[in-house]
C-alpha atoms as a PDB file:
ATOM      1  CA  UNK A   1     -37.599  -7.926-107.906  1.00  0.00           C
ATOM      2  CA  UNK A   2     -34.874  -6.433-105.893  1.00  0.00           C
ATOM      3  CA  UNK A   3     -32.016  -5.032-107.849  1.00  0.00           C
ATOM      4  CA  UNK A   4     -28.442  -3.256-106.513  1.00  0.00           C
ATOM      5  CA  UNK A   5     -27.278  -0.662-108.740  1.00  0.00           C
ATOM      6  CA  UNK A   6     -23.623   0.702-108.572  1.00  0.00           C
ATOM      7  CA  UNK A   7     -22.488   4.470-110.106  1.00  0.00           C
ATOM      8  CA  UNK A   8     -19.129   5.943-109.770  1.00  0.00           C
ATOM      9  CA  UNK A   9     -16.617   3.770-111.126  1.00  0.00           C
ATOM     10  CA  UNK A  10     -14.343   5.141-114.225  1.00  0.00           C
ATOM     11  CA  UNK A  11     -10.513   5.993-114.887  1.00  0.00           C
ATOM     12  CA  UNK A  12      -8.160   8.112-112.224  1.00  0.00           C
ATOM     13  CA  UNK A  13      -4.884   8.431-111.541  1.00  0.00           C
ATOM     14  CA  UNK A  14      -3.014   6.448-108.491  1.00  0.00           C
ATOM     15  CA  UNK A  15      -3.200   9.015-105.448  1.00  0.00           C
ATOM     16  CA  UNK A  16      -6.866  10.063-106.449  1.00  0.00           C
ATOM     17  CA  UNK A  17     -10.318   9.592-105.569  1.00  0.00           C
ATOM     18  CA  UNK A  18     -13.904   8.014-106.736  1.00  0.00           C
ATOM     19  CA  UNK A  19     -16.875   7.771-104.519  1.00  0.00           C
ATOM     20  CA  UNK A  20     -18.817   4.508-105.457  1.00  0.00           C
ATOM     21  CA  UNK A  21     -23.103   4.699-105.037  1.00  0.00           C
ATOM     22  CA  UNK A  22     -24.981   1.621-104.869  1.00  0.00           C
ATOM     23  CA  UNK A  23     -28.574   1.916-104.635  1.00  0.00           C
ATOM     24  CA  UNK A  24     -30.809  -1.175-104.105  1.00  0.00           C
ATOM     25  CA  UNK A  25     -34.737  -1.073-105.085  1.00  0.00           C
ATOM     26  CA  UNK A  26     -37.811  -3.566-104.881  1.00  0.00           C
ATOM     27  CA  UNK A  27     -37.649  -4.845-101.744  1.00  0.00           C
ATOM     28  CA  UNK A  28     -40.257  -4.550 -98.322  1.00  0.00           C
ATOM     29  CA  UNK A  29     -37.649  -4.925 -96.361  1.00  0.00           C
ATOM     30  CA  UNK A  30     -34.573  -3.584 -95.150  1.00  0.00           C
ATOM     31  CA  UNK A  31     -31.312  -4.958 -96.679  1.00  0.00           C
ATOM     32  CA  UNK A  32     -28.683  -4.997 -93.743  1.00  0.00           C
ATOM     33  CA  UNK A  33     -25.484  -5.216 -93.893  1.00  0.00           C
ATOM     34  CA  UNK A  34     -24.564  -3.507 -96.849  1.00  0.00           C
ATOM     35  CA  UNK A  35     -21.532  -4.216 -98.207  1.00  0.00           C
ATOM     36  CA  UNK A  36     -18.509  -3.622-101.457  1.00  0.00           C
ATOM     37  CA  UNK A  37     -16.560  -6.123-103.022  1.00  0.00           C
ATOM     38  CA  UNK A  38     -14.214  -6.267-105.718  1.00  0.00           C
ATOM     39  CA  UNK A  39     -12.592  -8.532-108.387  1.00  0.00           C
ATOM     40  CA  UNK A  40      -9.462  -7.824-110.219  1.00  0.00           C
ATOM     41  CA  UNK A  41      -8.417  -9.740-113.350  1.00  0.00           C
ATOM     42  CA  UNK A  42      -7.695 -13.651-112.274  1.00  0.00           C
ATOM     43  CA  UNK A  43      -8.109 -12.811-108.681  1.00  0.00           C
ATOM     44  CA  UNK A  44     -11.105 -14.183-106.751  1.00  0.00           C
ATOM     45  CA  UNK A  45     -13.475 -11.440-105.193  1.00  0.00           C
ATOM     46  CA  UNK A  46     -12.923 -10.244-102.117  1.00  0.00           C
ATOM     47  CA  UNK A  47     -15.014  -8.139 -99.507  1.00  0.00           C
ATOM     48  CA  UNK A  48     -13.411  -4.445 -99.346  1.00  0.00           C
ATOM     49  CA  UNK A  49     -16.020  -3.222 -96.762  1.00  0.00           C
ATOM     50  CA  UNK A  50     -19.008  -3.228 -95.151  1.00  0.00           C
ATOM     51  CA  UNK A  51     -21.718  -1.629 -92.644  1.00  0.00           C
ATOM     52  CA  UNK A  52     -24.760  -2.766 -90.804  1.00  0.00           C
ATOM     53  CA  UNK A  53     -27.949  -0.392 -90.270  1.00  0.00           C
ATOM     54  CA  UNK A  54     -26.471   0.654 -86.676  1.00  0.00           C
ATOM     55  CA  UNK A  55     -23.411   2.042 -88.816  1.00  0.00           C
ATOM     56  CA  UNK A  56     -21.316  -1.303 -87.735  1.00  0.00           C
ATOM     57  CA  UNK A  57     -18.302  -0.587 -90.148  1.00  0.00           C
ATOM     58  CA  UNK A  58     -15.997  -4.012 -91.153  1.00  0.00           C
ATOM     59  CA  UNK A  59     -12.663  -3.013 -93.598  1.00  0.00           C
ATOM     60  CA  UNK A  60      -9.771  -5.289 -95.451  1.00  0.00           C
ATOM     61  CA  UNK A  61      -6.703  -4.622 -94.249  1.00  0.00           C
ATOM     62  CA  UNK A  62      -5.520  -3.088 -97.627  1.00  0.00           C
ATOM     63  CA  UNK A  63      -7.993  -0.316 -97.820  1.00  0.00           C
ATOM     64  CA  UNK A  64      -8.374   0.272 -94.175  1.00  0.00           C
ATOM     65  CA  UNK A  65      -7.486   4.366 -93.912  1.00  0.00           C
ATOM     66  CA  UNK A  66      -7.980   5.539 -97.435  1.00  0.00           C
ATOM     67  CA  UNK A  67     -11.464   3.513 -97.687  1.00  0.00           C
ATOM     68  CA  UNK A  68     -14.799   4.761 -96.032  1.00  0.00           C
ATOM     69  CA  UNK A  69     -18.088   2.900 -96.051  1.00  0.00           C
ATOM     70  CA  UNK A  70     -21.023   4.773 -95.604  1.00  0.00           C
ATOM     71  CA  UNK A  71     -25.130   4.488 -95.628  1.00  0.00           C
ATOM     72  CA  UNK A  72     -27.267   7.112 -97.191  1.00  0.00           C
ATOM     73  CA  UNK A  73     -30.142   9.034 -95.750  1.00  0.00           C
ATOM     74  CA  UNK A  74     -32.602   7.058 -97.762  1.00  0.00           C
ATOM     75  CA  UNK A  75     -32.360   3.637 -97.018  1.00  0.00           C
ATOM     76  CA  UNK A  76     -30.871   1.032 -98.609  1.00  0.00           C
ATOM     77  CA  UNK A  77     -27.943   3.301-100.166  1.00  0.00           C
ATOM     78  CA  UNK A  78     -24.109   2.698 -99.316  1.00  0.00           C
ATOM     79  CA  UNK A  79     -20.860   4.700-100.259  1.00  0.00           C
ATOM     80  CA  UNK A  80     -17.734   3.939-101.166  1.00  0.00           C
ATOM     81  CA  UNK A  81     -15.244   6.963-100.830  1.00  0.00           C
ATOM     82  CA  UNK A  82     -11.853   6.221-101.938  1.00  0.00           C
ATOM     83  CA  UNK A  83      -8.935   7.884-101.635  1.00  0.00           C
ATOM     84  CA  UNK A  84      -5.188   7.044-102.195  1.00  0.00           C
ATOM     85  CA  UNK A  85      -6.087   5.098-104.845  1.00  0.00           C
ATOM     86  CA  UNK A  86      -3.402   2.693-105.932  1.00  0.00           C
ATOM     87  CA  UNK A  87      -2.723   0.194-109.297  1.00  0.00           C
ATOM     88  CA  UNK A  88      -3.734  -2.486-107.213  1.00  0.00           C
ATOM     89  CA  UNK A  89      -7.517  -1.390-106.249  1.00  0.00           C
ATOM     90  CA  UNK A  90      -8.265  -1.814-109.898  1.00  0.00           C
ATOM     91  CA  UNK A  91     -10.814  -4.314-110.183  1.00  0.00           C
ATOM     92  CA  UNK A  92     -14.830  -4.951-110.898  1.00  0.00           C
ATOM     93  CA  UNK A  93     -16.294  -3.390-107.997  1.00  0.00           C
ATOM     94  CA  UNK A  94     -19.714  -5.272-106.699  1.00  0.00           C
ATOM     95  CA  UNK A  95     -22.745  -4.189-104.563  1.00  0.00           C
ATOM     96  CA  UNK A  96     -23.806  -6.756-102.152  1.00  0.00           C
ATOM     97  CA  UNK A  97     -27.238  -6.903 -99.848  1.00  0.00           C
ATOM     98  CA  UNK A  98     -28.681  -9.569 -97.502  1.00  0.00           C
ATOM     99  CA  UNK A  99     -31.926  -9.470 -96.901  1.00  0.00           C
ATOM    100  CA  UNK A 100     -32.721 -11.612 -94.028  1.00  0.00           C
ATOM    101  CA  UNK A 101     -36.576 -11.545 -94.144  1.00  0.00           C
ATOM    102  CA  UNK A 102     -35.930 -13.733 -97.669  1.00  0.00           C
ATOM    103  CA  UNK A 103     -32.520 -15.448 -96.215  1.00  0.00           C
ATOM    104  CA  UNK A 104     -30.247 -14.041 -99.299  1.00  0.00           C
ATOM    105  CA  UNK A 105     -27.706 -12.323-100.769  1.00  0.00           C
ATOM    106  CA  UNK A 106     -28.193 -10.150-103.894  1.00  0.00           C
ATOM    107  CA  UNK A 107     -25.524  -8.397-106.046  1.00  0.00           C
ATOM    108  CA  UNK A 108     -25.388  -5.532-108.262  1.00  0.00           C
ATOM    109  CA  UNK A 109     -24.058  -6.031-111.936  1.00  0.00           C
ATOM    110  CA  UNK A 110     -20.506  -4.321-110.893  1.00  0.00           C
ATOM    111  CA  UNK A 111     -18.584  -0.856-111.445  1.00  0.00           C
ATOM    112  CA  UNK A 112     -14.995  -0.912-113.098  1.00  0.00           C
ATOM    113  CA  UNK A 113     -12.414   1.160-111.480  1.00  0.00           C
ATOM    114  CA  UNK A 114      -9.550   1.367-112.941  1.00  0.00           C
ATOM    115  CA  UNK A 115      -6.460   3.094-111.031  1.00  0.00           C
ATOM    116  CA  UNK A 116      -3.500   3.816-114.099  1.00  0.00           C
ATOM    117  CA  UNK A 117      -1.313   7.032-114.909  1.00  0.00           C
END
């Protein structure tokens, strides 16, 4: 059964930092691209960014420069640094993973983040 697991999330001021984890387990095959999305209260979810296996990088707009996406050593990781936070990056954050051997998309459960002084 594959599964996407997300660390990281929590409470910090606006102008700080978290580094989201999201680790994905149970699968034969590689899961390419990798990817973060988030949700904020009433909003629909959006992607916030993403990166294929060749390092392929894809941003929003609104995080582009204080966002970096990033793949781990051992495979099937990704990394969310985030810097500059502001109120409005406060949302559900959410793991995603295709796996194009099975033709599908598979989530992680989400990681809060919540950006208030």
């Amino acid at each position: 059964q594959v599964q996407l697991v997300e660390s990281g999330g929590g409470l910090v001021q606006p102008g700080g930092s978290l580094r989201l984890s999201c680790t994905a387990s149970g699968s034969a095959f590689s899961i390419d691209p990798m990817g973060w999305y988030r949700q904020a209260p009433g909003k629909q979810r959006e992607l916030v960014a993403d990166i294929t296996s060749l390092g392929r990088t894809n941003y929003a707009d609104s995080v582009k420069g204080r966002f970096t996406i990033s793949r781990g050593y051992a495979e099937n990781t990704v990394y969310l640094q985030m810097t500059s936070l502001k109120p409005e990056d406060t949302a559900v954050y959410y793991c995603k993973g295709r796996i194009s051997a099975y033709g599908m998309d598979y989530w992680g459960k989400g990681t809060l983040v919540t950006v208030s002084s």
